[in-house]
C-alpha atoms as a PDB file:
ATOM      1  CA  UNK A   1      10.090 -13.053  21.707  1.00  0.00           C
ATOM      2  CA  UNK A   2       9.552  -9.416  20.597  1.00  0.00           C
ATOM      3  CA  UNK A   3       6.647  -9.110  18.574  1.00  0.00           C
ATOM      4  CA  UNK A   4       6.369  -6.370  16.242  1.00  0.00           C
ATOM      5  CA  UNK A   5       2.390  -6.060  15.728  1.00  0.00           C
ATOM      6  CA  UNK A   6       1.153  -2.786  17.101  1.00  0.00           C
ATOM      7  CA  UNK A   7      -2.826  -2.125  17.703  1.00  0.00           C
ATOM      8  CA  UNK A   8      -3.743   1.053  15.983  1.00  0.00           C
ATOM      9  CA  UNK A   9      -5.550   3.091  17.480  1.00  0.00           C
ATOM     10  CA  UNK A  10      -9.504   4.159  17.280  1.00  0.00           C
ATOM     11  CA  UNK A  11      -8.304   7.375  15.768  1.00  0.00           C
ATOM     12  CA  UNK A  12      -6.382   6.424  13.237  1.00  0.00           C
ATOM     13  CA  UNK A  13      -8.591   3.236  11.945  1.00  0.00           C
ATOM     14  CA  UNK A  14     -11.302   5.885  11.829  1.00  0.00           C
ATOM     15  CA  UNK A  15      -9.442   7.715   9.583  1.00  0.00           C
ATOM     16  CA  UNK A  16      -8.337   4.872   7.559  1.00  0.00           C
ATOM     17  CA  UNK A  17     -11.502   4.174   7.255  1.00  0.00           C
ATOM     18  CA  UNK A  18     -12.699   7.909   5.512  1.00  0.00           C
ATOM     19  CA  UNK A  19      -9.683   6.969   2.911  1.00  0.00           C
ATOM     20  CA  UNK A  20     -10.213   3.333   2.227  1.00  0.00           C
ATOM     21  CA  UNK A  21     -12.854   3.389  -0.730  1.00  0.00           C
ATOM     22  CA  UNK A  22     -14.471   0.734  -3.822  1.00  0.00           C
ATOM     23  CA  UNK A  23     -12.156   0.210  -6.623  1.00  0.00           C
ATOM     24  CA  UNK A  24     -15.179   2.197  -8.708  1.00  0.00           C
ATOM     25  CA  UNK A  25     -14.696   5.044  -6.952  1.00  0.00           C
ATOM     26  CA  UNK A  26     -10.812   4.982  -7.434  1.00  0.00           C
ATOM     27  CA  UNK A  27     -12.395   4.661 -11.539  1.00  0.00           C
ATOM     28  CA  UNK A  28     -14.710   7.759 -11.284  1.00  0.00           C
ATOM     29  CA  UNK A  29     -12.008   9.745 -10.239  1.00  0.00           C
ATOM     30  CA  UNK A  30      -9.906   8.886 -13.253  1.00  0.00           C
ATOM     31  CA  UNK A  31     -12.609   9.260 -15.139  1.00  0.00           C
ATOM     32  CA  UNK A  32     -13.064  12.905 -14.859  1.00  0.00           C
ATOM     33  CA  UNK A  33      -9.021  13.613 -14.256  1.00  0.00           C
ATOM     34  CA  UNK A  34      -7.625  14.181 -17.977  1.00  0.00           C
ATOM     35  CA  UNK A  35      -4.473  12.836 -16.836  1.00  0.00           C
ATOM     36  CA  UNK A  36      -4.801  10.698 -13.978  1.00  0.00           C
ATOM     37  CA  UNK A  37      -2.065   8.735 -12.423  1.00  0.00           C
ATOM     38  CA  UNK A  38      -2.627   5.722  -9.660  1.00  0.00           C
ATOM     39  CA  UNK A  39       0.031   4.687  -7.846  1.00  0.00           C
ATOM     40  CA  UNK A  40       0.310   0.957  -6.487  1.00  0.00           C
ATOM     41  CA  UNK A  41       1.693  -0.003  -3.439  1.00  0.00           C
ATOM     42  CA  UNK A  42       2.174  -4.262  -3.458  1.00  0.00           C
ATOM     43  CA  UNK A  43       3.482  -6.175  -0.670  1.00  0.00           C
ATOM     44  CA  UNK A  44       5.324  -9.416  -1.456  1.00  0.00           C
ATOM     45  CA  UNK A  45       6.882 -10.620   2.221  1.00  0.00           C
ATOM     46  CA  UNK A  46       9.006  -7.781   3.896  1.00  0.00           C
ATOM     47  CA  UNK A  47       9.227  -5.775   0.636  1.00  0.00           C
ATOM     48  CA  UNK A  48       6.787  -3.015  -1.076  1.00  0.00           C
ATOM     49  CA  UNK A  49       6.958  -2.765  -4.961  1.00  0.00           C
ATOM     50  CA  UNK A  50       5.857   0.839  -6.316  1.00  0.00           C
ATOM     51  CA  UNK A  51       4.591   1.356  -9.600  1.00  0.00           C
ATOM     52  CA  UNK A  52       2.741   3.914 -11.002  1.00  0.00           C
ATOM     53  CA  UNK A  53      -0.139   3.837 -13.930  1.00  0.00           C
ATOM     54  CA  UNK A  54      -0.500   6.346 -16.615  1.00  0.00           C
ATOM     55  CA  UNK A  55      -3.536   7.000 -17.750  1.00  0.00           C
ATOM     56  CA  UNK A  56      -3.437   9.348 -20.473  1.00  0.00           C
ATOM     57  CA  UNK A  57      -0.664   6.774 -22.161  1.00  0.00           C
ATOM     58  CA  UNK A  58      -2.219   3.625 -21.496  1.00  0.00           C
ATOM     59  CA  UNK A  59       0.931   2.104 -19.422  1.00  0.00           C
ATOM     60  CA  UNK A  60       2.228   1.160 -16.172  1.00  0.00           C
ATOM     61  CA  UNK A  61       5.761   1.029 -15.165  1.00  0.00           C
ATOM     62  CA  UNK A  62       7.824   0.074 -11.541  1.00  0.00           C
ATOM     63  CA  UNK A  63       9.344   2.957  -9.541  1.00  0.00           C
ATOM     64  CA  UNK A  64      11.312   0.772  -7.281  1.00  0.00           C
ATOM     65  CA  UNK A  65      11.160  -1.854  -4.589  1.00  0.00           C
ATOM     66  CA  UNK A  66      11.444  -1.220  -1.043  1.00  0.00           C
ATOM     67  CA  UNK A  67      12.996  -3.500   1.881  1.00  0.00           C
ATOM     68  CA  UNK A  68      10.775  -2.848   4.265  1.00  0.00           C
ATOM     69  CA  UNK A  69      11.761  -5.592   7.207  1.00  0.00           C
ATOM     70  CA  UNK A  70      13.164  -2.676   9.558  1.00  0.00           C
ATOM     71  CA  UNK A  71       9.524  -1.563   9.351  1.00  0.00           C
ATOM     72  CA  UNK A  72       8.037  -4.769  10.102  1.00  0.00           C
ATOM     73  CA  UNK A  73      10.461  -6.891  12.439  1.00  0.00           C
ATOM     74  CA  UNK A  74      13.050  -4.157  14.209  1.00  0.00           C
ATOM     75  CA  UNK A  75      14.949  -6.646  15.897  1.00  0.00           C
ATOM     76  CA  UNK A  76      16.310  -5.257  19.371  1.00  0.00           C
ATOM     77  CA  UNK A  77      19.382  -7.671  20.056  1.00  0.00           C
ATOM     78  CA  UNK A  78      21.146  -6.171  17.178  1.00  0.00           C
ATOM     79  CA  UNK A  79      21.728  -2.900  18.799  1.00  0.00           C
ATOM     80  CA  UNK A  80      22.825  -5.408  22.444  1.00  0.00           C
ATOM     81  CA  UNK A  81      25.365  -7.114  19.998  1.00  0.00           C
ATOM     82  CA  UNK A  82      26.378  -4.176  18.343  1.00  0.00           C
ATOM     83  CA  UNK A  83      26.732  -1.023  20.663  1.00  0.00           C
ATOM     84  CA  UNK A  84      26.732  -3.756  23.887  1.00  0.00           C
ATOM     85  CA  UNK A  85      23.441  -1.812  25.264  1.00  0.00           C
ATOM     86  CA  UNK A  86      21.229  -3.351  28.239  1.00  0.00           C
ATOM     87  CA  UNK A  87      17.817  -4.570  26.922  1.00  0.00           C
ATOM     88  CA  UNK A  88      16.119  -1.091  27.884  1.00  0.00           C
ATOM     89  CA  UNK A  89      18.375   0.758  25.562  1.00  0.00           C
ATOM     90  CA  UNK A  90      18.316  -1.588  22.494  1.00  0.00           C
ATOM     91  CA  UNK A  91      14.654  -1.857  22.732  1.00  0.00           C
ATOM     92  CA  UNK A  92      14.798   2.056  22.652  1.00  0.00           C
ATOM     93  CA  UNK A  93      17.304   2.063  20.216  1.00  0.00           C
ATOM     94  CA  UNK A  94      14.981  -0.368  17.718  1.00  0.00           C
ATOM     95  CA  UNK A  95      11.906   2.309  17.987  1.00  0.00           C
ATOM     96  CA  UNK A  96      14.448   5.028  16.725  1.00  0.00           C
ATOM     97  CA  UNK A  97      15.594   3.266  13.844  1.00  0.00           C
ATOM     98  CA  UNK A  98      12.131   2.057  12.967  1.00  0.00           C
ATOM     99  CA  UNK A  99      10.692   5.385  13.622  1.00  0.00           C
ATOM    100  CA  UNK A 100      13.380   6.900  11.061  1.00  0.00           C
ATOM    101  CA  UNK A 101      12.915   4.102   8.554  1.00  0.00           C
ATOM    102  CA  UNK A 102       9.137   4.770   8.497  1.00  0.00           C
ATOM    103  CA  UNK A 103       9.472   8.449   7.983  1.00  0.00           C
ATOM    104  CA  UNK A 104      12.132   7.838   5.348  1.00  0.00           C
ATOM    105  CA  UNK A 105       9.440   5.679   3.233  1.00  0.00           C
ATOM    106  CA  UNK A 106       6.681   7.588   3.554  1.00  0.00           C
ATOM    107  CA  UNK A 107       8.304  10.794   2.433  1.00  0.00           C
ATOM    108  CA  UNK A 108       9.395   8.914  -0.326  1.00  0.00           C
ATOM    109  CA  UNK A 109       5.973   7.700  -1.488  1.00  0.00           C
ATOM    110  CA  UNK A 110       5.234  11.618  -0.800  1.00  0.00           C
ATOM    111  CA  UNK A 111       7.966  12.459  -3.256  1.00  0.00           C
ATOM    112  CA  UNK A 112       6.531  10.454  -5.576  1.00  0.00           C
ATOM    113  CA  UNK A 113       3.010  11.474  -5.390  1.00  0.00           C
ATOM    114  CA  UNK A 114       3.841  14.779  -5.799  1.00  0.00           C
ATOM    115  CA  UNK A 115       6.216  14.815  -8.554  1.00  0.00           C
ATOM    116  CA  UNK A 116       3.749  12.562 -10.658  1.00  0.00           C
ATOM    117  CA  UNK A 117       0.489  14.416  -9.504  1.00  0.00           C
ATOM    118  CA  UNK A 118      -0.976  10.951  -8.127  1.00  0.00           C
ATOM    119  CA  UNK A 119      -4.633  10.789  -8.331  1.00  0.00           C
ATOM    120  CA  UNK A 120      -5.382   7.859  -6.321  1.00  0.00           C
ATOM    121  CA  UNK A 121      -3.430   4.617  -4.775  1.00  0.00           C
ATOM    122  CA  UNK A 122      -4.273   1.142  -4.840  1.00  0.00           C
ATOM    123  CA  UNK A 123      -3.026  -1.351  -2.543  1.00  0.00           C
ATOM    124  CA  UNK A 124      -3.108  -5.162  -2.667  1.00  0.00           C
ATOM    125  CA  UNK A 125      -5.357  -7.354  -0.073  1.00  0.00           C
ATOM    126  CA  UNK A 126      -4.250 -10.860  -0.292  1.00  0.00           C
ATOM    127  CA  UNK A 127      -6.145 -13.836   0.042  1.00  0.00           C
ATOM    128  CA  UNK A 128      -6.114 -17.486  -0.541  1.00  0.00           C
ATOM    129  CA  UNK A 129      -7.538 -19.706  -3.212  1.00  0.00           C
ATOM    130  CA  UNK A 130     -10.302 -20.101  -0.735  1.00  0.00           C
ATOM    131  CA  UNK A 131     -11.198 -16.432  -0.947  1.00  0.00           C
ATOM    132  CA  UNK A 132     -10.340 -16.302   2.915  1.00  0.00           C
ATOM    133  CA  UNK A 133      -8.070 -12.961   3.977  1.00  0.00           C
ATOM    134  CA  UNK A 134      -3.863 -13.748   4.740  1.00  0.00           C
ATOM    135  CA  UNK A 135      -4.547 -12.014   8.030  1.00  0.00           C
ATOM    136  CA  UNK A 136      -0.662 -11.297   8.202  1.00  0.00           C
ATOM    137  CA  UNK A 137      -0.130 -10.043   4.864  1.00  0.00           C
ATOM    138  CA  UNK A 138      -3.273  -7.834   4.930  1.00  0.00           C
ATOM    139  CA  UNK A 139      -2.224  -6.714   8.410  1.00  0.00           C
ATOM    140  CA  UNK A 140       0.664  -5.338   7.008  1.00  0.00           C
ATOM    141  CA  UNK A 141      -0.332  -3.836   4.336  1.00  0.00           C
ATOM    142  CA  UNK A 142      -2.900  -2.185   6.854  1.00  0.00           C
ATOM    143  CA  UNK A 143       0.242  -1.049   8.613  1.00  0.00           C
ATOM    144  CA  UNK A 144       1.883   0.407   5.784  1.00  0.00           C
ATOM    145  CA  UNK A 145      -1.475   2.632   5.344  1.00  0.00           C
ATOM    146  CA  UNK A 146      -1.136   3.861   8.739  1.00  0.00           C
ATOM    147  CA  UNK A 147       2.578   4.638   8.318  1.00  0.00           C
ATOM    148  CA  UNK A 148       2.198   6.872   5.637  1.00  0.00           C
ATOM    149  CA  UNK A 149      -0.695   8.502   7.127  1.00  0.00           C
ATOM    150  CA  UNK A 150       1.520   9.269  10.400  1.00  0.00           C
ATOM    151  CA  UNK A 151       4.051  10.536   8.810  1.00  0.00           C
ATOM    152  CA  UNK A 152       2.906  12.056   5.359  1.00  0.00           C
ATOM    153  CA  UNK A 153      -0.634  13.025   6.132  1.00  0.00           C
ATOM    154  CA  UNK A 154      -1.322  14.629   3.045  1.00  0.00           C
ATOM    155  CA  UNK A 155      -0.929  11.646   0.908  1.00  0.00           C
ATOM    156  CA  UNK A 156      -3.826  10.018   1.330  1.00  0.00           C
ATOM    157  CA  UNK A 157      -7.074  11.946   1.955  1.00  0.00           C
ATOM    158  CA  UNK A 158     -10.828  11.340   0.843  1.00  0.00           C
ATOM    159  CA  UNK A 159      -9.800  13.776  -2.319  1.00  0.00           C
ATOM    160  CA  UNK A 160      -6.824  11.191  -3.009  1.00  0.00           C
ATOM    161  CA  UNK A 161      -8.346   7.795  -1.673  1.00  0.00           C
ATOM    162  CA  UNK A 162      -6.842   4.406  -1.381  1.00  0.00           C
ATOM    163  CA  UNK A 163      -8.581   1.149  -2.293  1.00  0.00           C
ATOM    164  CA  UNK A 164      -7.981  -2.430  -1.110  1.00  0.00           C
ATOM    165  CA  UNK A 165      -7.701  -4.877  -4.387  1.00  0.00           C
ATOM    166  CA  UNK A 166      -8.604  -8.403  -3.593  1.00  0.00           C
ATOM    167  CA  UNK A 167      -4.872 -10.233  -4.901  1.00  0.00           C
ATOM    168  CA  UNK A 168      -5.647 -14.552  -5.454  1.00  0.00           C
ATOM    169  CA  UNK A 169      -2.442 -15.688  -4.331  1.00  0.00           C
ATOM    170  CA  UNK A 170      -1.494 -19.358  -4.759  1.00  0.00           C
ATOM    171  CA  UNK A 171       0.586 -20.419  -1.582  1.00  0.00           C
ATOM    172  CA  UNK A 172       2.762 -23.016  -3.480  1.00  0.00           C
ATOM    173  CA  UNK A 173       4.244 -20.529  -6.186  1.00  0.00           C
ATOM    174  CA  UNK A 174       6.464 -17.266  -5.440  1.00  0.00           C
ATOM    175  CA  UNK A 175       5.230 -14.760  -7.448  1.00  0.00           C
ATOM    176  CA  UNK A 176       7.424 -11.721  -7.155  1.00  0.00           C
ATOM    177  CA  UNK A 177       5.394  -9.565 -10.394  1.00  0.00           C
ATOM    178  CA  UNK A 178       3.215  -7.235  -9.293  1.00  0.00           C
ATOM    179  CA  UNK A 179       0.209  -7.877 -11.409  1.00  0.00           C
ATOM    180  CA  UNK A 180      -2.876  -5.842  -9.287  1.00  0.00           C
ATOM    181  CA  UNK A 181      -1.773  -2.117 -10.960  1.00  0.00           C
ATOM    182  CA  UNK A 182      -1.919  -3.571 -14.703  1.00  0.00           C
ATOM    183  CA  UNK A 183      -5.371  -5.980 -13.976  1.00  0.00           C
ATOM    184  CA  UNK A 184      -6.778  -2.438 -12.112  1.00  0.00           C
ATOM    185  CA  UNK A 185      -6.083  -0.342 -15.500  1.00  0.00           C
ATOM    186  CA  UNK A 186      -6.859  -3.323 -17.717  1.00  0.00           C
ATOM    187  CA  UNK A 187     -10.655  -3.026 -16.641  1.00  0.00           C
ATOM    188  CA  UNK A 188     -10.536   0.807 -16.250  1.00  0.00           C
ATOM    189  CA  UNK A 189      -9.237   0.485 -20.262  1.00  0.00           C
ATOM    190  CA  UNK A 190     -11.777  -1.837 -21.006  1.00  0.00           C
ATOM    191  CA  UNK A 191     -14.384   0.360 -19.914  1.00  0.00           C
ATOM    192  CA  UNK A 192     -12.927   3.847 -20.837  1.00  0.00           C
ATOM    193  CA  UNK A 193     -15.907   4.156 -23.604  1.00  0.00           C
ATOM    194  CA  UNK A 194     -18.678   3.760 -21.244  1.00  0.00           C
ATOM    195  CA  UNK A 195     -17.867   6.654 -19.198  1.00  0.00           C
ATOM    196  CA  UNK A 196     -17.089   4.515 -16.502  1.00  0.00           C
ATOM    197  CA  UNK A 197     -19.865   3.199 -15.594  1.00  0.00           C
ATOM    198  CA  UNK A 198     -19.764   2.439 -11.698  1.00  0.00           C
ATOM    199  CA  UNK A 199     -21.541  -0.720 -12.086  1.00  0.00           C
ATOM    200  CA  UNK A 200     -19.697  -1.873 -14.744  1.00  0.00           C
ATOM    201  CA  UNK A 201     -15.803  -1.123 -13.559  1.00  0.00           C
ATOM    202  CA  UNK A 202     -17.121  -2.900 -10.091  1.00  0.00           C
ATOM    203  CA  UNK A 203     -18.158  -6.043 -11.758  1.00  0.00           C
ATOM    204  CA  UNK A 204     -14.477  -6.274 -12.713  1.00  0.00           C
ATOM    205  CA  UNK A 205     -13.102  -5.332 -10.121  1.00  0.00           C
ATOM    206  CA  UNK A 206     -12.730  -6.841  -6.324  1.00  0.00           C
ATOM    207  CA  UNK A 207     -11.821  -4.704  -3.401  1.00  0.00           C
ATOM    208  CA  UNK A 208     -11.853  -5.656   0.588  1.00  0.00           C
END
């Protein structure tokens, strides 16, 4: 069986690692931006919700959700069935498609930073009632980082940062509403009059 995970390389976990950063920092930042806006990016199975925060208005509201199972499970013996190819050529076939589906979201999620002057993104980490890490969600989500990175490299940067937001998730109920953007700006709200105090936004907030 074909399996889709890919190890990143050194390279680019190193620079995942200069863009990955506490959920206070992701506060500071909006704390001195007049008009900050934080985009989310929440995985639920093969599909990405986007929604973006406004801070200057006090509200969040969804851009749009995004199938992202090409990105995640390309699936070669379509292309055999299809176009009748031998295994070499479907497999080859599969990295094109995913390779175009990729660039196609992350020049959306540029589109979007740019045309809402995006300040900072948060992503959710999910975990179990236990506290212990979904090592396939979070893998994913990981993989989504390094996606838009590869192809949209100006999206995320140590002046436009990304941070990890610990999401409880209870394995025997779907929940399909993102809740990690509006709990992020709830605290940052709650906190607005003390100038955003690092110690106190942190306290709220959990990040990987």
């Amino acid at each position: 069986m074909h399996k889709s995970k890919r190890k990143m390389s050194m390279s680019k976990v190193t620079k995942l690692a200069k863009i990955v950063v506490p959920a206070s920092k992701v506060a500071s930042i909006l704390g001195w931006k007049k008009n900050g806006m934080i985009l989310a990016l929440q995985l639920s199975g093969d599909k990405i919700d986007l929604a973006l925060a406004d801070k200057s208005h006090r509200e969040t509201f969804p851009v749009e959700t995004v199938d992202c199972k090409d990105m995640f499970h390309g699936k070669a013996y379509k292309y055999i069935n299809l176009k009748q190819l031998t295994r070499d050529d479907a497999i080859e076939a599969m990295k094109c498609r995913r390779a175009k589906v990729e660039a196609e979201f992350a020049q959306r999620v540029e589109e979007i930073v740019s045309n809402h002057e995006v300040s900072a993104v948060v992503a959710n980490w999910p975990v179990t009632a236990e506290g212990v890490r979904m090592p396939k969600d979070c893998g994913k989500i990981l993989r989504v980082l390094d996606i838009i990175n590869t192809h949209a490299p100006d999206v995320l940067s140590e002046n436009r940062p990304v941070t990890l937001l610990e999401e409880l998730r209870d394995l025997s109920v779907q929940n399909s509403h993102p809740t990690i953007l509006e709990d992020f700006m709830g605290a940052i709200w709650e906190y607005e009059e003390d100038g955003y105090r690092t110690d106190a936004t942190s306290s709220q907030l959990t990040y990987a």
